[in-house]
Protein backbone atom coordinates (compact mmCIF):
# COMPACT_ATOMS: atom_id res chain seq x y z
CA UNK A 1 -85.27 11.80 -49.60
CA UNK A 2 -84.78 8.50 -51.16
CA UNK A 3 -86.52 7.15 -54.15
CA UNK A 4 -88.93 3.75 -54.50
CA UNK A 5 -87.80 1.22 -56.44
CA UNK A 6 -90.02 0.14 -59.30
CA UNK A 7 -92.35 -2.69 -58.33
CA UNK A 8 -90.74 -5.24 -61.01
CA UNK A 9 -86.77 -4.28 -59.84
CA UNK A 10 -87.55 -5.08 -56.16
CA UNK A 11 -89.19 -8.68 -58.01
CA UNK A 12 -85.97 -8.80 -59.99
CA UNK A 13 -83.85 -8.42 -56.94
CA UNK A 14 -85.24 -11.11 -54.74
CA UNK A 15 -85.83 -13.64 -57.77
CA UNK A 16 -81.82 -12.97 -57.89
CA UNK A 17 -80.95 -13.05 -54.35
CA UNK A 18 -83.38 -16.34 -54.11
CA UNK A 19 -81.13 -18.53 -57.16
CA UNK A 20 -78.25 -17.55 -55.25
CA UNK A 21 -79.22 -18.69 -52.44
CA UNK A 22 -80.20 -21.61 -53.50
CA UNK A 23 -77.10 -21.88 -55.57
CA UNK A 24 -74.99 -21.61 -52.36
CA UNK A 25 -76.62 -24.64 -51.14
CA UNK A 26 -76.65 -26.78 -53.58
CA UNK A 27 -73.02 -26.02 -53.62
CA UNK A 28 -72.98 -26.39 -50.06
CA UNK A 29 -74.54 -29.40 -50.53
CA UNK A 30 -72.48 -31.16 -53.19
CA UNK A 31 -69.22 -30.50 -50.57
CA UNK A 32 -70.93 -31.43 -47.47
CA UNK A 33 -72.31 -35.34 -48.45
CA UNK A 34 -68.97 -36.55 -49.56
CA UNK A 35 -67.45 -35.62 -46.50
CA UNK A 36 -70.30 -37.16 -44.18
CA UNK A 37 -70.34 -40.35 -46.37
CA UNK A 38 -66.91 -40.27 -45.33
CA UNK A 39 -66.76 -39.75 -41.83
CA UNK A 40 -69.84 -42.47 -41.69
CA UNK A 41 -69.25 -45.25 -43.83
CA UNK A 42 -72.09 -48.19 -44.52
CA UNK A 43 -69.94 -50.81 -42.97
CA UNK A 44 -71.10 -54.76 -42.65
CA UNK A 45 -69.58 -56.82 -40.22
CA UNK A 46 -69.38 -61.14 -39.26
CA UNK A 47 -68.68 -61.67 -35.84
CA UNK A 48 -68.92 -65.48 -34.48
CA UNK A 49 -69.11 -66.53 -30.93
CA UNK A 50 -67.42 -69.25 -28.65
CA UNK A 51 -70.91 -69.44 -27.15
CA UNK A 52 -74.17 -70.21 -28.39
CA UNK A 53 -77.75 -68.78 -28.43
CA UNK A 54 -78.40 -71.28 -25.19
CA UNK A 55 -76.46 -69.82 -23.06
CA UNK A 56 -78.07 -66.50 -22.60
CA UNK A 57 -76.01 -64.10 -20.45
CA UNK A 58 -73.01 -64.76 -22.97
CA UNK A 59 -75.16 -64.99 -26.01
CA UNK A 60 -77.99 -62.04 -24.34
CA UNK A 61 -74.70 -59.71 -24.17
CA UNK A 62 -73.83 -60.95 -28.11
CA UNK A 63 -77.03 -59.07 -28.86
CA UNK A 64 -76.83 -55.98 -26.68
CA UNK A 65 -73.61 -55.14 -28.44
CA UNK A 66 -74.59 -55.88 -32.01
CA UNK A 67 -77.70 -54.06 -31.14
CA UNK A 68 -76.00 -51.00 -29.07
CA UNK A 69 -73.53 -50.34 -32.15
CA UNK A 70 -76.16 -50.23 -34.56
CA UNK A 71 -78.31 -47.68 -33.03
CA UNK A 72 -75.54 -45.73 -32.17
CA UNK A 73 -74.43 -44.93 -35.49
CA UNK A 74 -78.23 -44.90 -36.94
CA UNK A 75 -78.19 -48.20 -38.73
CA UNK A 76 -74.90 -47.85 -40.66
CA UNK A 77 -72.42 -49.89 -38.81
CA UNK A 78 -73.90 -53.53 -39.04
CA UNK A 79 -72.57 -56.63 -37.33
CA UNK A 80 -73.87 -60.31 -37.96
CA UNK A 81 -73.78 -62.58 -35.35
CA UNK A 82 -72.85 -66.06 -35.64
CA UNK A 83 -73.22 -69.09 -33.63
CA UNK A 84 -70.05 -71.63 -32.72
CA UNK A 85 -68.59 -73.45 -35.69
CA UNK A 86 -71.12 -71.81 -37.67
CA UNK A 87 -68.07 -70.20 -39.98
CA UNK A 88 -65.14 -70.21 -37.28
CA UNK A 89 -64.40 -73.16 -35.20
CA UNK A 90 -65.36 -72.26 -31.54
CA UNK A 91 -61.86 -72.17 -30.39
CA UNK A 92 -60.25 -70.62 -33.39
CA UNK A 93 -61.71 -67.24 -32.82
CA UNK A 94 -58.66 -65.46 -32.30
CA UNK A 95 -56.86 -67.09 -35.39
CA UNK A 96 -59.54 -66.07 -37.53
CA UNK A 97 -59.61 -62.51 -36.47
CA UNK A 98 -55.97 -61.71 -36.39
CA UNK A 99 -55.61 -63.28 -39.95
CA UNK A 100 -58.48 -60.90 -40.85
CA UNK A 101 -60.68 -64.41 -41.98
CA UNK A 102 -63.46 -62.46 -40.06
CA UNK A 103 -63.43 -58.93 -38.77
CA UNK A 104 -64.61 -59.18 -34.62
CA UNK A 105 -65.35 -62.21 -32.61
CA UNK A 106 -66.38 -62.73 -29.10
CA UNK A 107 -64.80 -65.13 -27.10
CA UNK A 108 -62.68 -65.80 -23.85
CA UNK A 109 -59.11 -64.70 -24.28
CA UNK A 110 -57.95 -67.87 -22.27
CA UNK A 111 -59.30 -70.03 -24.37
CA UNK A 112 -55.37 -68.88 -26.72
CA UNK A 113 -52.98 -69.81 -24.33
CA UNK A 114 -51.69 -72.48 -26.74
CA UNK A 115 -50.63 -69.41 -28.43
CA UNK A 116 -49.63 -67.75 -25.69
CA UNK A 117 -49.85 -67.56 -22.13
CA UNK A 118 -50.10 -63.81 -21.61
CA UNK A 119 -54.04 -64.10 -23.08
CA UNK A 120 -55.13 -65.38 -19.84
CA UNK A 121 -54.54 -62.15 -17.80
CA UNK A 122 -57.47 -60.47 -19.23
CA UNK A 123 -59.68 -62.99 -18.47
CA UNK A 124 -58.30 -63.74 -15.08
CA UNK A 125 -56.08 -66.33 -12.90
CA UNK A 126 -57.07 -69.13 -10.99
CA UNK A 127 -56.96 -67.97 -7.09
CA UNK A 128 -57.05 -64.54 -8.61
CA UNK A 129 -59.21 -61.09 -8.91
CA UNK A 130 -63.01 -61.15 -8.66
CA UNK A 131 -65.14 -59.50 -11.26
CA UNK A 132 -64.83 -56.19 -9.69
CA UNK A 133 -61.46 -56.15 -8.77
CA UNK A 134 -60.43 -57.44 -12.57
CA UNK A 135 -62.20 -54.73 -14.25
CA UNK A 136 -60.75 -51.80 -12.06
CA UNK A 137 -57.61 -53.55 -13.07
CA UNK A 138 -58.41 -53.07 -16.76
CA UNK A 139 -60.32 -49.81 -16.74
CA UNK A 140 -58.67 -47.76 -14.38
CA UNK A 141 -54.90 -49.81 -13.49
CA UNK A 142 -53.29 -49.95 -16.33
CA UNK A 143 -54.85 -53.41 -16.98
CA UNK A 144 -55.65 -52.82 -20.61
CA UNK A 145 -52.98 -50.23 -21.70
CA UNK A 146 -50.47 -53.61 -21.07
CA UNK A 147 -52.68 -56.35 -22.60
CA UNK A 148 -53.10 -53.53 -25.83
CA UNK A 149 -49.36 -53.92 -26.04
CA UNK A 150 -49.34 -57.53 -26.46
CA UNK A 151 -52.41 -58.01 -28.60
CA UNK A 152 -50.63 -55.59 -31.07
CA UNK A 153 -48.59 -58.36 -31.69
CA UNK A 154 -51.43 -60.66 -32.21
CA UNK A 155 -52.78 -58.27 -34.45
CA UNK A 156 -55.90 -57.84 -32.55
CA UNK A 157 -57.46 -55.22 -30.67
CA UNK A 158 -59.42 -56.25 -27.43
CA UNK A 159 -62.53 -54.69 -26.58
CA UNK A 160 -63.56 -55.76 -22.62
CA UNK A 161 -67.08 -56.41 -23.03
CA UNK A 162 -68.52 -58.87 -19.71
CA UNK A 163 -67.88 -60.82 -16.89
CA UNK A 164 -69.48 -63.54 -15.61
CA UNK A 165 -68.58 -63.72 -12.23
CA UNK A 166 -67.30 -66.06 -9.80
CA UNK A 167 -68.22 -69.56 -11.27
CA UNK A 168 -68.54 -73.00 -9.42
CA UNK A 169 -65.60 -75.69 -9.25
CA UNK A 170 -66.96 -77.79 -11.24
CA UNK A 171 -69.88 -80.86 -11.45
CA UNK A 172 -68.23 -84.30 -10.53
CA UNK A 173 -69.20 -87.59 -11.04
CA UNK A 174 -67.59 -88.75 -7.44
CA UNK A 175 -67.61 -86.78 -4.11
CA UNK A 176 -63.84 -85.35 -3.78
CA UNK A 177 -62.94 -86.05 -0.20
CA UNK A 178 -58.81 -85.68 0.17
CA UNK A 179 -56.50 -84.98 -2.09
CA UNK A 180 -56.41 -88.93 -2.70
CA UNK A 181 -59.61 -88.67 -4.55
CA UNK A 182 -58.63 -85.32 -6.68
CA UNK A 183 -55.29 -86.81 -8.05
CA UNK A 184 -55.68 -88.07 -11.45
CA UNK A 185 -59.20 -87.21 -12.28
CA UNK A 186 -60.15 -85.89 -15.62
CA UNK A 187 -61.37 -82.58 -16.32
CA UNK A 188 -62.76 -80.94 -18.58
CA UNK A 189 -61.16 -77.02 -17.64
CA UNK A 190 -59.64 -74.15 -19.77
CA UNK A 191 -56.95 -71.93 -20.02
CA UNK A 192 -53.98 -71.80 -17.27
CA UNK A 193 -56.47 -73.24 -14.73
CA UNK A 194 -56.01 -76.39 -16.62
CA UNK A 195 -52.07 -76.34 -16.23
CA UNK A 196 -52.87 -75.88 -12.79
CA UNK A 197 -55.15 -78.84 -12.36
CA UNK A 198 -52.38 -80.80 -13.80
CA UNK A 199 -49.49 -79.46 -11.85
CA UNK A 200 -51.87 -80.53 -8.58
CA UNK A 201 -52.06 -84.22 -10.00
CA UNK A 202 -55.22 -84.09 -12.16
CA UNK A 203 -55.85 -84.70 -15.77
CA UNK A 204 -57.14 -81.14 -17.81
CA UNK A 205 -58.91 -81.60 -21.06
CA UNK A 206 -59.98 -78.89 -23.18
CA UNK A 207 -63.27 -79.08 -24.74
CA UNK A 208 -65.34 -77.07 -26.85
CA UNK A 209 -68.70 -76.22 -24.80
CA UNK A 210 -70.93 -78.29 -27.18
CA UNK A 211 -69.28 -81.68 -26.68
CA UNK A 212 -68.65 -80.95 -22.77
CA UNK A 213 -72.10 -83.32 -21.53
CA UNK A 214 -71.23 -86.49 -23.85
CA UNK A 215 -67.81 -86.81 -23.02
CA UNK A 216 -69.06 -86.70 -19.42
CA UNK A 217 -72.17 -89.14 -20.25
CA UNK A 218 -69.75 -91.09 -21.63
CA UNK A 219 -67.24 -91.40 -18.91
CA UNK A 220 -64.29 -90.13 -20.58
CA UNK A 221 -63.78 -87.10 -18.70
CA UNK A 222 -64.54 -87.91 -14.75
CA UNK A 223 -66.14 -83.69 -14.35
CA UNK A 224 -65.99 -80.45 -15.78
CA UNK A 225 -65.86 -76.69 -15.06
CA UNK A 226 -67.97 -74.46 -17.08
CA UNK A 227 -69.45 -71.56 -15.38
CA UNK A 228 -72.11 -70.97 -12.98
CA UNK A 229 -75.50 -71.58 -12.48
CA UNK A 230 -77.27 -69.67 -15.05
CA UNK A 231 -75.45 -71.63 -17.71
CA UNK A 232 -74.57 -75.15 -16.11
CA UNK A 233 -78.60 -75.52 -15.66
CA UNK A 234 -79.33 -75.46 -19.71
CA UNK A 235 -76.25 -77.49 -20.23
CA UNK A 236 -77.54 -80.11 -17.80
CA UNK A 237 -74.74 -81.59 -16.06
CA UNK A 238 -76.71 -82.23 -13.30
CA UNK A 239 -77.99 -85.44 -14.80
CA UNK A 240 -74.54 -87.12 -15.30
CA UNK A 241 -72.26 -85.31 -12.73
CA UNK A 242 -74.49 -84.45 -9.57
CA UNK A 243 -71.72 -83.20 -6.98
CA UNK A 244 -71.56 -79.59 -7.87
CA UNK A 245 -68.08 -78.55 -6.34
CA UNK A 246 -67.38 -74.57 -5.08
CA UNK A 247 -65.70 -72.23 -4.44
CA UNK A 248 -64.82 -71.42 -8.26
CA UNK A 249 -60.88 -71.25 -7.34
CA UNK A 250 -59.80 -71.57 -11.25
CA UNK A 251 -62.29 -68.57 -12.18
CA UNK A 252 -63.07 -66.02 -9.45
CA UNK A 253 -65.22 -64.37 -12.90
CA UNK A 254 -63.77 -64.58 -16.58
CA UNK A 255 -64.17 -61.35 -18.61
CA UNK A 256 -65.07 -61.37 -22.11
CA UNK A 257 -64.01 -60.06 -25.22
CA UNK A 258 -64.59 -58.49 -28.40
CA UNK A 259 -61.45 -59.43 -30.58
CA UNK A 260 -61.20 -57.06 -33.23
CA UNK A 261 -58.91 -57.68 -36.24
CA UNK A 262 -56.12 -54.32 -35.70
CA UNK A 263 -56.00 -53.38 -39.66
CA UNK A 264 -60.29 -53.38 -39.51
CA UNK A 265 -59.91 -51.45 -36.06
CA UNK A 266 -57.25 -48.78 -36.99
CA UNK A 267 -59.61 -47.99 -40.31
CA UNK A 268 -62.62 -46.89 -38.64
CA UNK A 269 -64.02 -43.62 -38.11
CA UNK A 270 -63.37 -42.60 -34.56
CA UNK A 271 -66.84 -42.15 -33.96
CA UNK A 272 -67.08 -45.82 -35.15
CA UNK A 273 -64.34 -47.20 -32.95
CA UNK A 274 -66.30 -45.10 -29.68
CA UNK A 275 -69.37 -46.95 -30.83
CA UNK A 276 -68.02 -50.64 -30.60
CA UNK A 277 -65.90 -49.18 -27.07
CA UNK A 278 -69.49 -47.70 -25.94
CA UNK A 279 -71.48 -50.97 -26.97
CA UNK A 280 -68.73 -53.08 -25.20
CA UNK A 281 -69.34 -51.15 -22.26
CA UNK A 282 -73.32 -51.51 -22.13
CA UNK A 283 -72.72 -55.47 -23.40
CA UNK A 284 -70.69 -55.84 -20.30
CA UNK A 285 -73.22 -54.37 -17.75
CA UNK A 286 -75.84 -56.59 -19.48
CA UNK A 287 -73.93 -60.10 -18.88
CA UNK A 288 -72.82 -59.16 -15.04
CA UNK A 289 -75.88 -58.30 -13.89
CA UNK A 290 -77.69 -61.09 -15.72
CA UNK A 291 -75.59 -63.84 -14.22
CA UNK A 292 -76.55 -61.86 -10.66
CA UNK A 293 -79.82 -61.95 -11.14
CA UNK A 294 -80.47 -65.67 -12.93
CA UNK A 295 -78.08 -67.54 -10.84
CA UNK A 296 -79.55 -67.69 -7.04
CA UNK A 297 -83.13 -68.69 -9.23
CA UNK A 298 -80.73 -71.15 -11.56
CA UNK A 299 -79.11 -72.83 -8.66
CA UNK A 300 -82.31 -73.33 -6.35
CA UNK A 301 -83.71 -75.11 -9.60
CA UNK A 302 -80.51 -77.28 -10.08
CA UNK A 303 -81.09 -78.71 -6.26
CA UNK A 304 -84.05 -79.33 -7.13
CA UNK A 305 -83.17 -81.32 -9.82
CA UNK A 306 -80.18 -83.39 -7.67
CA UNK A 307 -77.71 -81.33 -7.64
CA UNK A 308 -75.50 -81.71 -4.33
CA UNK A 309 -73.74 -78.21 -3.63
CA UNK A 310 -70.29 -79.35 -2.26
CA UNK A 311 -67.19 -77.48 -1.23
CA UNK A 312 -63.10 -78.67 -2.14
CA UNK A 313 -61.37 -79.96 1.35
CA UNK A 314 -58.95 -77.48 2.58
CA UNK A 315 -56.33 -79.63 1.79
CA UNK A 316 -57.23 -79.58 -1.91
CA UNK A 317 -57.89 -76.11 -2.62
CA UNK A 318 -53.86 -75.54 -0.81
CA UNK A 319 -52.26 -77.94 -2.78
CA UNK A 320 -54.20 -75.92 -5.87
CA UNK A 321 -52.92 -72.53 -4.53
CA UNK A 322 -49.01 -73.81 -4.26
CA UNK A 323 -49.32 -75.43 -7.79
CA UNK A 324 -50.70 -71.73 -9.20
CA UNK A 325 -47.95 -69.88 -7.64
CA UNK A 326 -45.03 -72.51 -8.95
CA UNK A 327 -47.46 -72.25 -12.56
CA UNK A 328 -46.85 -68.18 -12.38
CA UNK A 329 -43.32 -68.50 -11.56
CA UNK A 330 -42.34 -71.25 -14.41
CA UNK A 331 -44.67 -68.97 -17.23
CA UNK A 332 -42.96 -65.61 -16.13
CA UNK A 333 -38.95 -67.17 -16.31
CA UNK A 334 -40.18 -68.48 -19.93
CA UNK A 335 -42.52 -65.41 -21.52
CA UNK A 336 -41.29 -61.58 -20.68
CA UNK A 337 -44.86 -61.01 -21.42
CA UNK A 338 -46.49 -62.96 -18.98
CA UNK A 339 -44.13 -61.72 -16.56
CA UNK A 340 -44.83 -57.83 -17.45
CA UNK A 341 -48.52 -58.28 -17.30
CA UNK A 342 -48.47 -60.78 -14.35
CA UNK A 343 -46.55 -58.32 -11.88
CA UNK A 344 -49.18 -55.75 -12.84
CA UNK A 345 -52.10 -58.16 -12.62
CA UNK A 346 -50.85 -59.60 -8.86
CA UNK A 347 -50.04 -55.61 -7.25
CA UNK A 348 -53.72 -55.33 -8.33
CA UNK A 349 -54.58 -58.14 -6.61
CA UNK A 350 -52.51 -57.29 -3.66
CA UNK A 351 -54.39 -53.93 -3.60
CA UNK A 352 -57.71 -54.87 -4.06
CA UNK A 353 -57.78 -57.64 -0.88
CA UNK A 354 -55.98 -55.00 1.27
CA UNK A 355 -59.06 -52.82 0.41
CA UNK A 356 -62.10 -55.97 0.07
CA UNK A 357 -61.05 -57.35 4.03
CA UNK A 358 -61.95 -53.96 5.22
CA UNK A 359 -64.63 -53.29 3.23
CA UNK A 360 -66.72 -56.04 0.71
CA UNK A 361 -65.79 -59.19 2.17
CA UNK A 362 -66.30 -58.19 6.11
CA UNK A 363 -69.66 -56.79 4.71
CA UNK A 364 -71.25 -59.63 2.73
CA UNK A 365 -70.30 -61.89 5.74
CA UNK A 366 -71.80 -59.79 8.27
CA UNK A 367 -74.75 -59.66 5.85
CA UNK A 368 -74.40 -63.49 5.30
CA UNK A 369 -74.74 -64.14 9.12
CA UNK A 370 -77.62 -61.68 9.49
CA UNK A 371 -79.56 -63.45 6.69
CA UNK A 372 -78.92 -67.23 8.36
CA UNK A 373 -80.23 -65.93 11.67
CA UNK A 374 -83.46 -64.32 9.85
């Protein structure tokens, strides 16, 4: 038969049992929020743009990311965005980033080709992928395992974060005819598409996006190619260049990216480094599907306004093709890293209008003659 304890023993006991207890967790305590302060670190970003707050897909997507990465990790990972020339020159992105002058930057990777050639790829070739063939490229062909390689060297990381789609030709201030009436115009057009235009018997410019409608106002630069619709309208080209030139053969859709300086990247957390992939991501979906849904609406409204939708003669758009391939060909003899990337980049290609003849393409244009006849 056991015994009862005295009333002020069984007290004694669970007065004991409850300062150990709550000795053992203030212990556990005191170990536990070093580590988490650790593993999530209040970190405070600058990340400047190539484009501003008017364009709104590019800018819109800006936004979604900063926005996506701070929610993810609960308001600790901060990022400030920037507009063009704001603190970076709008070109200089990728110097600033891989020198570690600011930490991320978004920006088009062909805008570097001065640097190096191989930064085109992952935005895309002229008479290349469209936006869905370039991103199953990246994502799932090996696409971004190659360009990683290469921006190692740059000291960058690359985070794909967008696409805007197939864009337009260009706005001209002339109709374009023959090939008599292409050869030595002046453009305003970036990346390899300008060597191209050159090679064909035109004159490329680069210019930053903010002085693109004076120098055409002015007459020093006969058109330009920007992007589509959505983004042409608020630029208004339409007022000084009203021929409005397609198909987009220098940018079947130009990815995006998040530039990331490497030392900044290989010190996060992982969880932080899935955050910025995961925002990337959900940035990306944003700016495709907002240049969908804005451009047919952008481009009825640019008619409107003047605008005279106009397509390249046959005869132009072949001499641009031959002048690509003999581009390629020259770039990859010069730059074993153009050439590595490049003969990954064109089996994708290959592969993907193998598959689109069968599939997308005979699709949209039995859609496309369904539609006229309705």
């Amino acid at each position: 038969m056991s015994k009862s304890r005295p009333a002020g023993a069984a007290k004694g006991a669970v007065a004991r049992r409850s300062v150990l207890t709550a000795g053992l967790a203030g212990a556990a305590t005191l170990i536990a929020a070093p580590a988490i302060a650790q593993s999530a670190p209040a970190i405070r970003w600058r990340m400047p743009s190539t484009f501003g707050r008017n364009l709104e897909a590019l800018h819109g997507s800006a936004q979604v990311f900063i926005n996506a990465v701070r929610e993810i990790t609960d308001g600790r990972f901060e990022i400030q965005w920037f507009g063009p020339g704001e603190i970076v020159p709008p070109l200089a992105i990728a110097d600033a980033v891989s020198a570690g002058t600011i930490e991320i930057g978004q920006t088009a990777s062909f805008y570097y080709i001065g640097k190096d050639p191989t930064y085109a790829l992952a935005c895309g070739l002229p008479f290349g992928m469209n936006v869905r063939g370039h991103a199953a490229w990246l994502v799932n062909g090996g696409g971004n395992e190659l360009l990683d390689e290469f921006y190692k060297t740059q000291n960058i990381h690359a985070l794909f974060a967008g696409n805007t789609g197939a864009q337009a030709a260009g706005w001209f201030r002339k109709e374009i005819k023959s090939m008599a009436d292409f050869r030595g115009l002046k453009m305003r057009i970036a990346g390899l598409a300008g060597q191209v235009f050159s090679a064909a018997g035109g004159v490329a410019q680069q210019i930053a996006p903010g002085d693109i409608y004076g120098a055409l106002e002015r007459g020093s630069i006969d058109g330009t190619k920007f992007t589509s619709p959505i983004d042409d309208e608020k630029l208004g080209f339409v007022r000084v260049a009203p021929f409005y030139y397609w198909p987009g053969w220098n940018d079947a859709g130009v990815a995006v990216h998040m530039f990331v300086n490497r030392e900044k990247w290989d010190g996060l957390p992982k969880s932080y480094q899935a955050a910025l992939r995961a925002a990337a991501a959900q940035a990306g979906e944003f700016m495709q599907t907002k240049y969908d849904a804005e451009n047919p609406k952008a481009l009825r409204r640019i008619v409107g306004q003047g605008a005279q939708i106009k397509f390249l003669p046959n005869d132009v758009i072949d001499e641009l093709s031959k002048a690509a391939h003999t581009v390629w060909a020259d770039l990859a003899a010069k730059n074993a890293s153009f050439r590595k990337v490049h003969e990954s980049y064109n089996a994708a290609l290959k592969d993907q209008y193998f598959w689109w003849q069968i599939s997308e393409l005979n699709y949209d244009a039995t859609m496309t003659r369904l539609l006229r006849r309705s």
